[in-house]
PDB file of N, CA and C in Angstrom:
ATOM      1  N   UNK A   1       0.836  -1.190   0.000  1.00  0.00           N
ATOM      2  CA  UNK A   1       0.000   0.000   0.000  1.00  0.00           C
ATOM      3  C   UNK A   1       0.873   1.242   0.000  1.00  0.00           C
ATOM      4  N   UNK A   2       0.703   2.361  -0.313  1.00  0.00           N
ATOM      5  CA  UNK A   2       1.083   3.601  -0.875  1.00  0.00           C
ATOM      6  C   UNK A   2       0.787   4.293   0.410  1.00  0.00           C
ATOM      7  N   UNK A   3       1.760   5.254   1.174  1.00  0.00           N
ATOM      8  CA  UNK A   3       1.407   6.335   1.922  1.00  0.00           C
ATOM      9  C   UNK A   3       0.656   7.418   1.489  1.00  0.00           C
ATOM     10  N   UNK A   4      -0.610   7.558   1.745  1.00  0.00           N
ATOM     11  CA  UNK A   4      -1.292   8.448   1.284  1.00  0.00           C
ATOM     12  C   UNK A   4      -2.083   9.987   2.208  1.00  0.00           C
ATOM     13  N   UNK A   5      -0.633  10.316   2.890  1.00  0.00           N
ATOM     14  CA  UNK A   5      -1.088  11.307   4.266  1.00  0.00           C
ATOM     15  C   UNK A   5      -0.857  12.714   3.037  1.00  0.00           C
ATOM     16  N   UNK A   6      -1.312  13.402   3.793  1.00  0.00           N
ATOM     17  CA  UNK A   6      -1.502  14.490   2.865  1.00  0.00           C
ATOM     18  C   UNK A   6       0.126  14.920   2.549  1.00  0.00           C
ATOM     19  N   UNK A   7       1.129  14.975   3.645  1.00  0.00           N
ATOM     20  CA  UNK A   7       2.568  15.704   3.509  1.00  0.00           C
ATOM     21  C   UNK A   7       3.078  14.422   2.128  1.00  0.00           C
ATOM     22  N   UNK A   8       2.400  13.001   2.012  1.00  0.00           N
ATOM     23  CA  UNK A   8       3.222  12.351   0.799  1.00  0.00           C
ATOM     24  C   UNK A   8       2.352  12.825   0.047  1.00  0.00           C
ATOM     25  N   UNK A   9       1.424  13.198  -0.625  1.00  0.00           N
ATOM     26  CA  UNK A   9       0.820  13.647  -1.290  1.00  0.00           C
ATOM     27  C   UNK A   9       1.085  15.312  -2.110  1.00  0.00           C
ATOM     28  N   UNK A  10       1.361  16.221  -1.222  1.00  0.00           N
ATOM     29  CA  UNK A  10       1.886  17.259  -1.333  1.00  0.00           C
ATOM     30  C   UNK A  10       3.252  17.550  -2.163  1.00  0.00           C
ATOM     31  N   UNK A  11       4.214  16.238  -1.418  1.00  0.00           N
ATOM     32  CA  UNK A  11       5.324  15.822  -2.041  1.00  0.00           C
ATOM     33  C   UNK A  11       5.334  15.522  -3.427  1.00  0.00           C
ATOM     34  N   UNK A  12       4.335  14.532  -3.312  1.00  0.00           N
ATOM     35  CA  UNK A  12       4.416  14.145  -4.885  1.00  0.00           C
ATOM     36  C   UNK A  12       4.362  15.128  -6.002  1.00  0.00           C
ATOM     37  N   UNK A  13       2.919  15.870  -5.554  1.00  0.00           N
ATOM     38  CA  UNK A  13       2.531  16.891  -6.433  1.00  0.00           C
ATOM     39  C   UNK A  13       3.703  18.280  -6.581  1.00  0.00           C
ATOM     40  N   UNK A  14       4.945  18.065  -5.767  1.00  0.00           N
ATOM     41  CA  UNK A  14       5.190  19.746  -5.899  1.00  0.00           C
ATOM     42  C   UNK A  14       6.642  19.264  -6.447  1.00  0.00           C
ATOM     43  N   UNK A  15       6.970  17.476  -6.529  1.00  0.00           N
ATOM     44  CA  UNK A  15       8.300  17.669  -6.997  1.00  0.00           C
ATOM     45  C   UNK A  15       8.471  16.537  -7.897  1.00  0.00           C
ATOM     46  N   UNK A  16       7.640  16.431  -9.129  1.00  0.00           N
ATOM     47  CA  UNK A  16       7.582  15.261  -9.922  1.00  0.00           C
ATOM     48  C   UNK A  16       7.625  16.066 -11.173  1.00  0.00           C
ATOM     49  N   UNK A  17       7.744  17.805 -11.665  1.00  0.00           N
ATOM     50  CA  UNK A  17       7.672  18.235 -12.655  1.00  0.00           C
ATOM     51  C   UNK A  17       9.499  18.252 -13.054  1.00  0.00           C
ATOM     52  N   UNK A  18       9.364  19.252 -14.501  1.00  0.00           N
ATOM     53  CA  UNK A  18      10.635  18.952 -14.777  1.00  0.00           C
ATOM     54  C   UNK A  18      11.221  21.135 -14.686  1.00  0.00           C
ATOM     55  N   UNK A  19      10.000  21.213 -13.999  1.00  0.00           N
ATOM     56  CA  UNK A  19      10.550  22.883 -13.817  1.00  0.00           C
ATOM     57  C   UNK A  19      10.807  23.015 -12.452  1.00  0.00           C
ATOM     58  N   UNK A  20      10.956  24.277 -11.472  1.00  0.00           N
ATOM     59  CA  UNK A  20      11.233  24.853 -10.338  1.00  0.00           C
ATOM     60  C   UNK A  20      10.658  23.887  -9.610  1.00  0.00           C
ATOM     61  N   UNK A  21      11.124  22.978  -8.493  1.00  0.00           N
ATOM     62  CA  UNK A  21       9.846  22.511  -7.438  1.00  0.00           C
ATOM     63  C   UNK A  21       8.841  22.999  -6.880  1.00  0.00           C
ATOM     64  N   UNK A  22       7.790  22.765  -6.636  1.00  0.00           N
ATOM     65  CA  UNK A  22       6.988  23.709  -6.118  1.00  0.00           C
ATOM     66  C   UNK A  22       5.830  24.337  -7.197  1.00  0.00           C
ATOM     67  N   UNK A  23       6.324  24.354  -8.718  1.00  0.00           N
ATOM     68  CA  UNK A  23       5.755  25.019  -9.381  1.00  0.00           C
ATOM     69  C   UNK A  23       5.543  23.969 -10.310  1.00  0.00           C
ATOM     70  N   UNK A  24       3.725  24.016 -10.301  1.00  0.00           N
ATOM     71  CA  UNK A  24       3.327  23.046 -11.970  1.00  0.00           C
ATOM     72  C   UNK A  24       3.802  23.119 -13.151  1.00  0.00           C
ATOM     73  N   UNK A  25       4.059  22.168 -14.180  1.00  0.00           N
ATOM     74  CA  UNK A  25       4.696  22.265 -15.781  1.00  0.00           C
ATOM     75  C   UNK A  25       4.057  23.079 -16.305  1.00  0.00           C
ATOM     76  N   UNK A  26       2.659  23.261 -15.512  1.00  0.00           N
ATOM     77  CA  UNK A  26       2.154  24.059 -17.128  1.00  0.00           C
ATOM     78  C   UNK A  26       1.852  25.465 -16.552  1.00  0.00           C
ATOM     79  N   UNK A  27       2.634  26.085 -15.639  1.00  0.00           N
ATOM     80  CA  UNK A  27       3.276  27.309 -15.464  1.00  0.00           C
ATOM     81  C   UNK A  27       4.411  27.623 -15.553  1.00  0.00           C
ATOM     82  N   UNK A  28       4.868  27.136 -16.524  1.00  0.00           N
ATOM     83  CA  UNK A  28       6.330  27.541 -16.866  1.00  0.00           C
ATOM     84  C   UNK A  28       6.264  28.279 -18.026  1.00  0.00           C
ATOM     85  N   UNK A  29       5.368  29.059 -18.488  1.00  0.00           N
ATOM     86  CA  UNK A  29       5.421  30.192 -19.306  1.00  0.00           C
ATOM     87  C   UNK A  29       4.411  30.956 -18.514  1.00  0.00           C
ATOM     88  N   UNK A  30       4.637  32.244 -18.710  1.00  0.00           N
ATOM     89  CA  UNK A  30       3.175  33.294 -17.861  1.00  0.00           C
ATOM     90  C   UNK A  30       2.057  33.475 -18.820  1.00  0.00           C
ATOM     91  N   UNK A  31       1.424  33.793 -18.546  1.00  0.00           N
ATOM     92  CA  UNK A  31      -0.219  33.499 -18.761  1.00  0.00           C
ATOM     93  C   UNK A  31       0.119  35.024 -19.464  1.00  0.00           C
ATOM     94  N   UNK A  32      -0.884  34.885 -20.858  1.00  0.00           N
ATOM     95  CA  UNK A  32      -1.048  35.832 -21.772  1.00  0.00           C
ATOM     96  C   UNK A  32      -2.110  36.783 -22.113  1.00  0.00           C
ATOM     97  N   UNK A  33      -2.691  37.425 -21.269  1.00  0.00           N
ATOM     98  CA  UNK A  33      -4.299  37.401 -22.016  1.00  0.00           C
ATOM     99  C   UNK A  33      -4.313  37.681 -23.679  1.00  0.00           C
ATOM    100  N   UNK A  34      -5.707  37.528 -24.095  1.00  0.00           N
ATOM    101  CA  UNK A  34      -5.669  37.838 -25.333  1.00  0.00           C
ATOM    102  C   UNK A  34      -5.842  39.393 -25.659  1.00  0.00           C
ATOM    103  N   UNK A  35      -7.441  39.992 -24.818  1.00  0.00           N
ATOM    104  CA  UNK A  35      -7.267  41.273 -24.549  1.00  0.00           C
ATOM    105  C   UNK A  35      -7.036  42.057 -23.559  1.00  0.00           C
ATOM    106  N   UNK A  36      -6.731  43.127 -23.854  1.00  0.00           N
ATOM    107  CA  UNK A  36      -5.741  44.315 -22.968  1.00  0.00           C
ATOM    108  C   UNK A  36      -6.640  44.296 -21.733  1.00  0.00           C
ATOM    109  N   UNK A  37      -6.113  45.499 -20.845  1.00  0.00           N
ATOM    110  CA  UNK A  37      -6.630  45.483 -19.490  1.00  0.00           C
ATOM    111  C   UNK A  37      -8.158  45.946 -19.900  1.00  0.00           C
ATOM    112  N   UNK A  38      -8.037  46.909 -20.407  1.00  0.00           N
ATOM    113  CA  UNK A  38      -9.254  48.366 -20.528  1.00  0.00           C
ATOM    114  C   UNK A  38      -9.818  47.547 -21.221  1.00  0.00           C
ATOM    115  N   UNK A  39     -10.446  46.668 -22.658  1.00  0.00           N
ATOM    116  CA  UNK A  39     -11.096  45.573 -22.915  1.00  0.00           C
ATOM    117  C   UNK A  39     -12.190  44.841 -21.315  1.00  0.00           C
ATOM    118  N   UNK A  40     -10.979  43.832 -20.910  1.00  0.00           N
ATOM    119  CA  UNK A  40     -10.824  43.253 -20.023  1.00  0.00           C
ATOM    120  C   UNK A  40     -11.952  44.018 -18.725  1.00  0.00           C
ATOM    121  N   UNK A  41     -11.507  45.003 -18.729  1.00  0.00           N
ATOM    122  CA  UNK A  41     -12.094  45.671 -16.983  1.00  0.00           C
ATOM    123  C   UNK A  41     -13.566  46.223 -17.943  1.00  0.00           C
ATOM    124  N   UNK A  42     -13.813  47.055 -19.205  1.00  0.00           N
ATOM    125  CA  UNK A  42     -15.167  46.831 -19.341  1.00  0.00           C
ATOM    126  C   UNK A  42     -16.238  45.836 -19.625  1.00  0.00           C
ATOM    127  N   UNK A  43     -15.476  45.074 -20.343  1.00  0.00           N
ATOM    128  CA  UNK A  43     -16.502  43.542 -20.310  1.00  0.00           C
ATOM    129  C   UNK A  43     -16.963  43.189 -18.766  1.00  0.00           C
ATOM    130  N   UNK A  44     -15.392  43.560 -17.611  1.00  0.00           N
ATOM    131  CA  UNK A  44     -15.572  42.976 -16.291  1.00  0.00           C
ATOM    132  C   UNK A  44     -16.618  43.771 -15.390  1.00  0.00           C
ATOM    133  N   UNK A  45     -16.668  45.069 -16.285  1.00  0.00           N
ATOM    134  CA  UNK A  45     -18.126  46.504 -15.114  1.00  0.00           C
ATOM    135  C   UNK A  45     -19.455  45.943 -15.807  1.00  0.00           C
ATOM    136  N   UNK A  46     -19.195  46.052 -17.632  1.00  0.00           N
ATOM    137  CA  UNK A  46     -20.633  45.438 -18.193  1.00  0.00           C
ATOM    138  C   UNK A  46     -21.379  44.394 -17.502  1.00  0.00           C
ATOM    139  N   UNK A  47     -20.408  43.371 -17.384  1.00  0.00           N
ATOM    140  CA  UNK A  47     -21.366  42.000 -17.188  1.00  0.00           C
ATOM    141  C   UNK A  47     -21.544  42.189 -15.578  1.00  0.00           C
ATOM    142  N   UNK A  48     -20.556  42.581 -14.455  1.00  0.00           N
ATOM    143  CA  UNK A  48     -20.923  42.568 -13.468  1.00  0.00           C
ATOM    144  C   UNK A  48     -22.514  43.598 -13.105  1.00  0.00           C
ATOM    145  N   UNK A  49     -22.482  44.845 -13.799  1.00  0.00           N
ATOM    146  CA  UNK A  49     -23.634  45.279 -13.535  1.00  0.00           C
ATOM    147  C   UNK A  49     -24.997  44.466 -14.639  1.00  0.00           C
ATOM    148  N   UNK A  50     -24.776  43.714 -15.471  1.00  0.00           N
ATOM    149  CA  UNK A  50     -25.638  42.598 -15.980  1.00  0.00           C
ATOM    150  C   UNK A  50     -26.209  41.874 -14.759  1.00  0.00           C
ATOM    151  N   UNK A  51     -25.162  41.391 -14.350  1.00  0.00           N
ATOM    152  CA  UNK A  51     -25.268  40.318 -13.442  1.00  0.00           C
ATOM    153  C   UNK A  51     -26.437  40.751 -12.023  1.00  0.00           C
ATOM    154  N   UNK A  52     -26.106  42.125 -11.826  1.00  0.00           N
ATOM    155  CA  UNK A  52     -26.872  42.553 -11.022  1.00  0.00           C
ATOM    156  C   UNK A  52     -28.310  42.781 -11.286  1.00  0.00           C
ATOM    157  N   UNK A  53     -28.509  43.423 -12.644  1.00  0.00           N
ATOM    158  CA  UNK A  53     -30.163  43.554 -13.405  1.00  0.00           C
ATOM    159  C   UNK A  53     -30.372  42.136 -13.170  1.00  0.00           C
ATOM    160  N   UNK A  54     -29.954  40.707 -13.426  1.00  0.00           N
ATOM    161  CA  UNK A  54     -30.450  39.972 -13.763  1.00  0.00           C
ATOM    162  C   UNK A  54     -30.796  39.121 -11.996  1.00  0.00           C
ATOM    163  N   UNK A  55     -30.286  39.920 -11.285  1.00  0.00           N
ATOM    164  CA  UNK A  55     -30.303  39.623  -9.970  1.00  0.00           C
ATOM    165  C   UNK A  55     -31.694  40.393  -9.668  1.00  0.00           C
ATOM    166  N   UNK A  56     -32.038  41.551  -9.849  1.00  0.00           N
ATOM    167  CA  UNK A  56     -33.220  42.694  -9.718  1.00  0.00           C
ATOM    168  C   UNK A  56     -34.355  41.496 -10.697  1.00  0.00           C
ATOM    169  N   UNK A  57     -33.852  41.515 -11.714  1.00  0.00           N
ATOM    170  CA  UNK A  57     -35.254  40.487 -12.237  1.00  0.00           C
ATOM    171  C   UNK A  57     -35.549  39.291 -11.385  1.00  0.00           C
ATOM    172  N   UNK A  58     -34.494  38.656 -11.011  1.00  0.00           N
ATOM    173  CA  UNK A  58     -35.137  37.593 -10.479  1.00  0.00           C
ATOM    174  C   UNK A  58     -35.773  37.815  -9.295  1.00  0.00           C
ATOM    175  N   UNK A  59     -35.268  38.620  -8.723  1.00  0.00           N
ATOM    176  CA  UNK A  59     -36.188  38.931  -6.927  1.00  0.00           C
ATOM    177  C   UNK A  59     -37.180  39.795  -7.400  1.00  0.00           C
ATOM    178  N   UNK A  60     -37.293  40.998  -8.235  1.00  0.00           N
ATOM    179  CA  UNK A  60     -38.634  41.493  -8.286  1.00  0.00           C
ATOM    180  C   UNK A  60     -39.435  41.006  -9.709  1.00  0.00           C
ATOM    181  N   UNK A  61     -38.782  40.764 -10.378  1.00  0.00           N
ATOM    182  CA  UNK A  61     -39.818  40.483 -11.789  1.00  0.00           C
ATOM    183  C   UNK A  61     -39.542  38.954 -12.348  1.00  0.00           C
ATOM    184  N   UNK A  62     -39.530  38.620 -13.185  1.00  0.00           N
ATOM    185  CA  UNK A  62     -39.302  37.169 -13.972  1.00  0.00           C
ATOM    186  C   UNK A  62     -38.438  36.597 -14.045  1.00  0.00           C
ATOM    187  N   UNK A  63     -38.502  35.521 -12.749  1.00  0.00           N
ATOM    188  CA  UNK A  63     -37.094  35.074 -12.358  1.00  0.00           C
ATOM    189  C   UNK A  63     -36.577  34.473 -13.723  1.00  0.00           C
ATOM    190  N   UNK A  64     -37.636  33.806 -14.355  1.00  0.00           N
ATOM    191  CA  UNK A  64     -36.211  33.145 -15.853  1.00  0.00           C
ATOM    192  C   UNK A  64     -35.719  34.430 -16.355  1.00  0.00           C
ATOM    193  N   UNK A  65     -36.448  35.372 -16.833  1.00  0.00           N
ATOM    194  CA  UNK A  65     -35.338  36.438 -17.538  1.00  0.00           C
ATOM    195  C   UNK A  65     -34.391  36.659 -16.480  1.00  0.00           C
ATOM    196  N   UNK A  66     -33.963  36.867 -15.417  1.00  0.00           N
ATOM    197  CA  UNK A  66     -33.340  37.358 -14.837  1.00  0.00           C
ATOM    198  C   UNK A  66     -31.878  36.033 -14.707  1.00  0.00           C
ATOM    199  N   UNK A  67     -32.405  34.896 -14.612  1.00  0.00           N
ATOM    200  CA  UNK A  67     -32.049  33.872 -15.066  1.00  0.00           C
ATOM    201  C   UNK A  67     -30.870  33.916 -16.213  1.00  0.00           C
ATOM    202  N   UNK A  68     -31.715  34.262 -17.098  1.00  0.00           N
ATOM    203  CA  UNK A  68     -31.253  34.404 -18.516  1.00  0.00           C
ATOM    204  C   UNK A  68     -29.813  35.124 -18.520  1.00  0.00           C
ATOM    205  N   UNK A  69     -30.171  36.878 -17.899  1.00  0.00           N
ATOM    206  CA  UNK A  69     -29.190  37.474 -17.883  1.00  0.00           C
ATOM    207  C   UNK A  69     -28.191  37.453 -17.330  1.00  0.00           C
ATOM    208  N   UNK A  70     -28.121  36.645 -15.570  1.00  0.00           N
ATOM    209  CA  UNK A  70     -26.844  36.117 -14.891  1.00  0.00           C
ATOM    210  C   UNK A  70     -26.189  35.544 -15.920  1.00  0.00           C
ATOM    211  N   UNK A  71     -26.731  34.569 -16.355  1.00  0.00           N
ATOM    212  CA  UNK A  71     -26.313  33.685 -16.777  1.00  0.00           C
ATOM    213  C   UNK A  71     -25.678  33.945 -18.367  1.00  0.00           C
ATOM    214  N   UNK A  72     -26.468  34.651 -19.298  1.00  0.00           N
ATOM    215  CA  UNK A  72     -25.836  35.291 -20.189  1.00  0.00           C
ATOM    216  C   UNK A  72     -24.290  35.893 -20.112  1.00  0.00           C
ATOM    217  N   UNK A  73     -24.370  36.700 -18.698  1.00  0.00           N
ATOM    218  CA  UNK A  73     -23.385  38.096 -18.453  1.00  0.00           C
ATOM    219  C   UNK A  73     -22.065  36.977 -17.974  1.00  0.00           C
ATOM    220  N   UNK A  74     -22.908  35.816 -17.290  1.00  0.00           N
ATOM    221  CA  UNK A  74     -21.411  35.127 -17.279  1.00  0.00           C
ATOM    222  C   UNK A  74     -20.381  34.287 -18.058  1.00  0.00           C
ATOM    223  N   UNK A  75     -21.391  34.067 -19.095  1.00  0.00           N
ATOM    224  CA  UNK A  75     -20.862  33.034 -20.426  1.00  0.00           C
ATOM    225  C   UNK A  75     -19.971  34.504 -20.720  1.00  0.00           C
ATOM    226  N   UNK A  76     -20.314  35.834 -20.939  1.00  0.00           N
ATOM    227  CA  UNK A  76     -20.082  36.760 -22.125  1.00  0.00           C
ATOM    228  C   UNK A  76     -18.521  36.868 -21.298  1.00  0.00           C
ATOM    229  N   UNK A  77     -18.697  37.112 -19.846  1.00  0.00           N
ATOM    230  CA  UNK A  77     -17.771  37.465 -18.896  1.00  0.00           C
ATOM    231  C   UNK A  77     -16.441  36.417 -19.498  1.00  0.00           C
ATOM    232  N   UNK A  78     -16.695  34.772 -19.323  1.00  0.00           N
ATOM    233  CA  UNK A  78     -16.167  33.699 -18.994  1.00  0.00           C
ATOM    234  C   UNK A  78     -15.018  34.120 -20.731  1.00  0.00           C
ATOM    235  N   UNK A  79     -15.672  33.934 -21.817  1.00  0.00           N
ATOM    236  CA  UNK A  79     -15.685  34.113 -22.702  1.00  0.00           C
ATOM    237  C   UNK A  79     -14.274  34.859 -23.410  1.00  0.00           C
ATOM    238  N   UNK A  80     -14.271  36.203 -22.244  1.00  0.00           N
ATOM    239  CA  UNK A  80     -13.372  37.203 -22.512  1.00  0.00           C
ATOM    240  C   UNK A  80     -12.457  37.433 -21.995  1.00  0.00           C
ATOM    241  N   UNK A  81     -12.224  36.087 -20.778  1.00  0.00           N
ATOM    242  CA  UNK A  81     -11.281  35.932 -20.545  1.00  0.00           C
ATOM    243  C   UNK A  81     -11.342  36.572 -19.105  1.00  0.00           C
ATOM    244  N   UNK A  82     -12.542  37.315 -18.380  1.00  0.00           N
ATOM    245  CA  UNK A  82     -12.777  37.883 -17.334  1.00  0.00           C
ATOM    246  C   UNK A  82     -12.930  36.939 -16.381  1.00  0.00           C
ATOM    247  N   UNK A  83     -12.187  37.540 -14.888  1.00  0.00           N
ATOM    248  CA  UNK A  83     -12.342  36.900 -13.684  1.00  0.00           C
ATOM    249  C   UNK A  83     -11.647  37.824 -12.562  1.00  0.00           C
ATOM    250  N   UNK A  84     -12.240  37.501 -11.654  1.00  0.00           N
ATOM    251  CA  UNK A  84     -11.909  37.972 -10.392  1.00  0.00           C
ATOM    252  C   UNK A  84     -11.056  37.138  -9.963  1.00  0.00           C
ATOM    253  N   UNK A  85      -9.697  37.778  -9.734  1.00  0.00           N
ATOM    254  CA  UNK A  85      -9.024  36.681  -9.181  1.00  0.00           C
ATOM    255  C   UNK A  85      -7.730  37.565  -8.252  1.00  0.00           C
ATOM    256  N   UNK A  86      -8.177  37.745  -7.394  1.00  0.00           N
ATOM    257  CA  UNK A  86      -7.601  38.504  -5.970  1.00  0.00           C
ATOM    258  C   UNK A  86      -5.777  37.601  -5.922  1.00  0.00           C
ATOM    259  N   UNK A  87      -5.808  36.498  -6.212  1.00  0.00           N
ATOM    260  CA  UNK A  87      -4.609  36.002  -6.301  1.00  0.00           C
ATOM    261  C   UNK A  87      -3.608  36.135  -6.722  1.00  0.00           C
ATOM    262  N   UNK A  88      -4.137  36.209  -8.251  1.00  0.00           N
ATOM    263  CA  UNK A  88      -3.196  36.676  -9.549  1.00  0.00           C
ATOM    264  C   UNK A  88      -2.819  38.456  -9.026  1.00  0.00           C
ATOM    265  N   UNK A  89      -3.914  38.737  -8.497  1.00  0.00           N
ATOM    266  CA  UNK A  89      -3.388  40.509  -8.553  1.00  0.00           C
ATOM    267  C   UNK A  89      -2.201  40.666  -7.510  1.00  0.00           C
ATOM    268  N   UNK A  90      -1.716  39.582  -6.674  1.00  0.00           N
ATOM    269  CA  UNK A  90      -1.075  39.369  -5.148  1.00  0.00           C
ATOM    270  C   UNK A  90       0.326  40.079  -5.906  1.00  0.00           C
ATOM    271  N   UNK A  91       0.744  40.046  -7.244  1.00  0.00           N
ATOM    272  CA  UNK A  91       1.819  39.580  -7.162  1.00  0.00           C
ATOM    273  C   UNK A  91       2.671  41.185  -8.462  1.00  0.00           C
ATOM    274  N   UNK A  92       1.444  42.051  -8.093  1.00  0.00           N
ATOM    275  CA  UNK A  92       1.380  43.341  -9.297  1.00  0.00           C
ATOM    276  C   UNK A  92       1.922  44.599  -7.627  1.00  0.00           C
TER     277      UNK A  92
END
């Protein structure tokens, strides 16, 4: 049987690549977006205030449209490459 405590586990995962230890193979180039910031941050105000109408529809008016539009604003969001990601910004 295989030691399977989390510290051999950890191990495995952080030193079986062929780059830096610690760091996955398939971060060994940096991440590119396709579009620029200003792109990027209005798709990211558009759809977030989408997201909110479609939040107002569903609690006061027709929850499927409202439905619709979360859900729209996040495909459009997903799409463009938009995300919130407090992590990635750790390091600006």
């Amino acid at each position: 049987m295989t030691d399977n405590t989390p510290d051999t586990q950890l191990e495995e995962t952080t030193e079986t690549g062929t780059n830096t230890p610690g760091i996955p193979d398939h971060t060994a180039t940096p991440y590119t977006p396709v579009f620029n910031d200003t792109v990027r941050t209005v798709i990211y105000v558009v759809t977030l205030v989408a997201s909110v109408i479609g939040l107002g529809f569903m609690s006061f008016g027709s929850p499927e449209i409202g439905g619709f539009i979360s859900t729209a604003a996040g495909i459009i969001a997903a799409g463009f490459g938009v995300a919130y990601n407090p992590v990635r910004m750790a390091g600006k």
